[in-house]
C-alpha atoms as a PDB file:
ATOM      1  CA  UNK A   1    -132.097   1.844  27.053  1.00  0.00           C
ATOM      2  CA  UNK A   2    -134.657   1.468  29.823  1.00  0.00           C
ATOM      3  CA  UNK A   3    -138.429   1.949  29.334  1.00  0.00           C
ATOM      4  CA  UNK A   4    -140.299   2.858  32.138  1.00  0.00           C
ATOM      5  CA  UNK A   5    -144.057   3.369  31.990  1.00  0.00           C
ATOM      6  CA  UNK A   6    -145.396   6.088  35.047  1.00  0.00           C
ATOM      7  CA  UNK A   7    -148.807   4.424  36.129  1.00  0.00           C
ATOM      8  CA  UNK A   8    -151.403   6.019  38.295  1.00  0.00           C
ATOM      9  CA  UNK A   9    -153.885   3.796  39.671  1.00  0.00           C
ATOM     10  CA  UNK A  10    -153.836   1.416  36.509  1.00  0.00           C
ATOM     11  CA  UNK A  11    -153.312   4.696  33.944  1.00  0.00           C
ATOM     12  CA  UNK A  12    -150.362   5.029  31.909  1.00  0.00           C
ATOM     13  CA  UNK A  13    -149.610   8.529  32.101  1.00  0.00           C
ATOM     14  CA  UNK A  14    -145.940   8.810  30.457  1.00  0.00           C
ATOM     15  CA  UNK A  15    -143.089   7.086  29.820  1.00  0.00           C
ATOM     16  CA  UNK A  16    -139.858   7.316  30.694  1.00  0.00           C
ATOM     17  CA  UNK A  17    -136.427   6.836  28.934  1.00  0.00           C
ATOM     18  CA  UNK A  18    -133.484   5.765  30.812  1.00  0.00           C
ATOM     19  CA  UNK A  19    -130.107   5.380  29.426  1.00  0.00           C
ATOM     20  CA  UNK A  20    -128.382   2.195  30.352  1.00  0.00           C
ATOM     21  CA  UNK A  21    -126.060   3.360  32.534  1.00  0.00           C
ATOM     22  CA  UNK A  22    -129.012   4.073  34.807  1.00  0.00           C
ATOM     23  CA  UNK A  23    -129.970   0.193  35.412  1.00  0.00           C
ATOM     24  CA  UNK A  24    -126.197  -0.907  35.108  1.00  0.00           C
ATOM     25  CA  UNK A  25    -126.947  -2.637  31.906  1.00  0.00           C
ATOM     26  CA  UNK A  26    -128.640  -5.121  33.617  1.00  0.00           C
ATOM     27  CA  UNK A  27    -131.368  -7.006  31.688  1.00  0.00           C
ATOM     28  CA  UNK A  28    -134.721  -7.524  32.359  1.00  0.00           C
ATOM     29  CA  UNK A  29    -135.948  -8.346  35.123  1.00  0.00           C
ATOM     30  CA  UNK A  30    -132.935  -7.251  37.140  1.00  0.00           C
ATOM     31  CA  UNK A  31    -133.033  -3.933  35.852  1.00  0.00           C
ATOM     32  CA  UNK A  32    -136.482  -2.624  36.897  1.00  0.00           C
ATOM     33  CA  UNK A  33    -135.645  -2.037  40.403  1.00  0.00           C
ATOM     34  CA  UNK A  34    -133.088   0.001  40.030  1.00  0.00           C
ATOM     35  CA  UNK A  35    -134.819   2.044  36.906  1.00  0.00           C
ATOM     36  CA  UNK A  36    -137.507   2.679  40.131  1.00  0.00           C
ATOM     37  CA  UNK A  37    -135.298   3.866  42.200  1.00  0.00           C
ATOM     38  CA  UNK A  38    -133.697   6.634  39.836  1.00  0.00           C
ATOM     39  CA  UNK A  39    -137.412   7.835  38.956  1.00  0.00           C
ATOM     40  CA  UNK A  40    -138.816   7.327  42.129  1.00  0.00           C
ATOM     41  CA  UNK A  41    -136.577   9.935  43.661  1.00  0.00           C
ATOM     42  CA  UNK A  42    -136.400  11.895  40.311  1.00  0.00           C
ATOM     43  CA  UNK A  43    -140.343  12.555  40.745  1.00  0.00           C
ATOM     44  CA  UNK A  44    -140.817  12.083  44.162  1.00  0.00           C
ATOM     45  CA  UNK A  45    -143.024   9.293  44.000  1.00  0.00           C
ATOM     46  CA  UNK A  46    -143.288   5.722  44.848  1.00  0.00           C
ATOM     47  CA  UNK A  47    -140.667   3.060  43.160  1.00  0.00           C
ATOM     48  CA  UNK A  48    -144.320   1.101  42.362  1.00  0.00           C
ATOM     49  CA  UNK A  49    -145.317   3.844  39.919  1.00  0.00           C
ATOM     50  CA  UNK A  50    -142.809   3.065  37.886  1.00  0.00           C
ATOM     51  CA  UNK A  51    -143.426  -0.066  35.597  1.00  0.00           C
ATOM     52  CA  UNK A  52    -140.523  -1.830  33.281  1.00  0.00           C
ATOM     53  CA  UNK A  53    -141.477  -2.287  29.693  1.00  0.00           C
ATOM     54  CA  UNK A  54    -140.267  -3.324  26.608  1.00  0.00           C
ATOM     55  CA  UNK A  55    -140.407  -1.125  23.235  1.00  0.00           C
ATOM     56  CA  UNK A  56    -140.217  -4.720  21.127  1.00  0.00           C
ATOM     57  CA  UNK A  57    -143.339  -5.695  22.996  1.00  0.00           C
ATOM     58  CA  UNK A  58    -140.890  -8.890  24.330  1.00  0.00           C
ATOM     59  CA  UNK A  59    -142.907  -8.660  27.824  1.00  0.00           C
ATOM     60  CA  UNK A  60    -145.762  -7.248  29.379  1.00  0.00           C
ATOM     61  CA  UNK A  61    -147.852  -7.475  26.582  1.00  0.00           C
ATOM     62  CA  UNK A  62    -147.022  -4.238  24.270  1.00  0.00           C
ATOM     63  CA  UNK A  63    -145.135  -1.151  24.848  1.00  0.00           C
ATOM     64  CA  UNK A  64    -147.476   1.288  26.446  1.00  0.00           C
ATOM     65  CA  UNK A  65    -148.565   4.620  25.304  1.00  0.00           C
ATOM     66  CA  UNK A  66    -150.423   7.564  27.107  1.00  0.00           C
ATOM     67  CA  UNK A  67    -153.998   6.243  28.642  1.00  0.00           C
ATOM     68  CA  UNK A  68    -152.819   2.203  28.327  1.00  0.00           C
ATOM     69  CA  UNK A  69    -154.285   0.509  30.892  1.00  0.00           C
ATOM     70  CA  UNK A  70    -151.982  -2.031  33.240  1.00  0.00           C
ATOM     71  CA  UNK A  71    -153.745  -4.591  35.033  1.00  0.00           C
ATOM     72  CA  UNK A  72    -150.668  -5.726  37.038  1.00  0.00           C
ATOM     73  CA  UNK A  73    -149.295  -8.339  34.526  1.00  0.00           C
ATOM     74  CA  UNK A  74    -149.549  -6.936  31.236  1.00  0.00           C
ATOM     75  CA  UNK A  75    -150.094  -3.207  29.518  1.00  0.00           C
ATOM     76  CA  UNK A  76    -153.057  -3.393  26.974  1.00  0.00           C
ATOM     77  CA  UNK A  77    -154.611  -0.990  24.974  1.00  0.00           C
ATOM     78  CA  UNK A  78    -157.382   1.778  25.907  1.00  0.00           C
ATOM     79  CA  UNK A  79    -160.713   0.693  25.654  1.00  0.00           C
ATOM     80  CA  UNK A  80    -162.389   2.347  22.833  1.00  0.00           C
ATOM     81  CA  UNK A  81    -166.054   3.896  23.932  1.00  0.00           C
ATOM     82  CA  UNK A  82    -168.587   2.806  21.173  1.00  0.00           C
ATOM     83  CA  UNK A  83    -169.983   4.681  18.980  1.00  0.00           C
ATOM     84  CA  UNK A  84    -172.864   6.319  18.707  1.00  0.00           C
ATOM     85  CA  UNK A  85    -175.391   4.415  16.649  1.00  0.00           C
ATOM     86  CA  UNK A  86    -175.834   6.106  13.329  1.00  0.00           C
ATOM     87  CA  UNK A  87    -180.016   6.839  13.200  1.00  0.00           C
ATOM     88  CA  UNK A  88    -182.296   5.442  10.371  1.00  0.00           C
ATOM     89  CA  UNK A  89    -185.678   5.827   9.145  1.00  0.00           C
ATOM     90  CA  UNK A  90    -187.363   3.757  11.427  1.00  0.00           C
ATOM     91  CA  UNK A  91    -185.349   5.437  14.392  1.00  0.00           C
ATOM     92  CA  UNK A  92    -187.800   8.464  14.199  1.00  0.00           C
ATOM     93  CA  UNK A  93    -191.797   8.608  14.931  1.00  0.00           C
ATOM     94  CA  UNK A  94    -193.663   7.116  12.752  1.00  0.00           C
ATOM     95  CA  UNK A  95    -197.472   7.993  12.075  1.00  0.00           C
ATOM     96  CA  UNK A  96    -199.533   5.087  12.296  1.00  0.00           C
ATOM     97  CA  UNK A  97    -201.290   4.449   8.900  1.00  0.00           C
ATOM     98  CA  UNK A  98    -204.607   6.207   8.795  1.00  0.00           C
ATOM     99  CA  UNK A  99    -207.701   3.431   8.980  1.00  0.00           C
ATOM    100  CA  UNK A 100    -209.789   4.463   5.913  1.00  0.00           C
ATOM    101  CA  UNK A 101    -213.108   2.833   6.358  1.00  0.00           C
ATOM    102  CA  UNK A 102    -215.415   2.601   3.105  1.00  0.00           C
ATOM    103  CA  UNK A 103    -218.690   4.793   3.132  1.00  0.00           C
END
């Protein structure tokens, strides 16, 4: 089987599985350009949208899911925003201590 990760700018936005018949049983490396090729004009888009990757992990990094970023060398996982910080009591006005002066 062929895994074939659809990128958009640096995006993953799907990924394709391609039987092995598809990229002559060749293995990796040999076997990406031809897995291009089929998508490529499958989709009508650009061979270069279509990145090789392995479901072991065994290159590129990690096998990709749905919003994994690809910086050109490796696939790596979405960057979590962080999370709101949770409040506490000092987080919200505070009166200043009334000055009580002695008659």
């Amino acid at each position: 089987m062929g895994y074939f990760a659809h990128v958009t700018e640096t995006i993953v936005n799907e990924v394709h599985v391609l039987a092995d018949g598809v990229t002559d049983d060749l293995p990796f490396p040999e076997s990406e350009p031809l897995g291009q090729t089929f998508l490529a004009d499958l989709w009508g888009d650009t061979p270069q949208s279509y990145v090789e990757c392995s479901i072991e992990g065994a290159y590129r990094g990690c096998y990709p899911g749905v919003g994994y970023i690809w910086d050109g060398t490796i696939f790596a996982p979405p960057v979590e925003p962080e999370p709101d910080p949770v409040p506490t009591p000092d987080d919200y006005t505070v009166q200043p201590e009334p000055v009580i002066e002695a008659p």
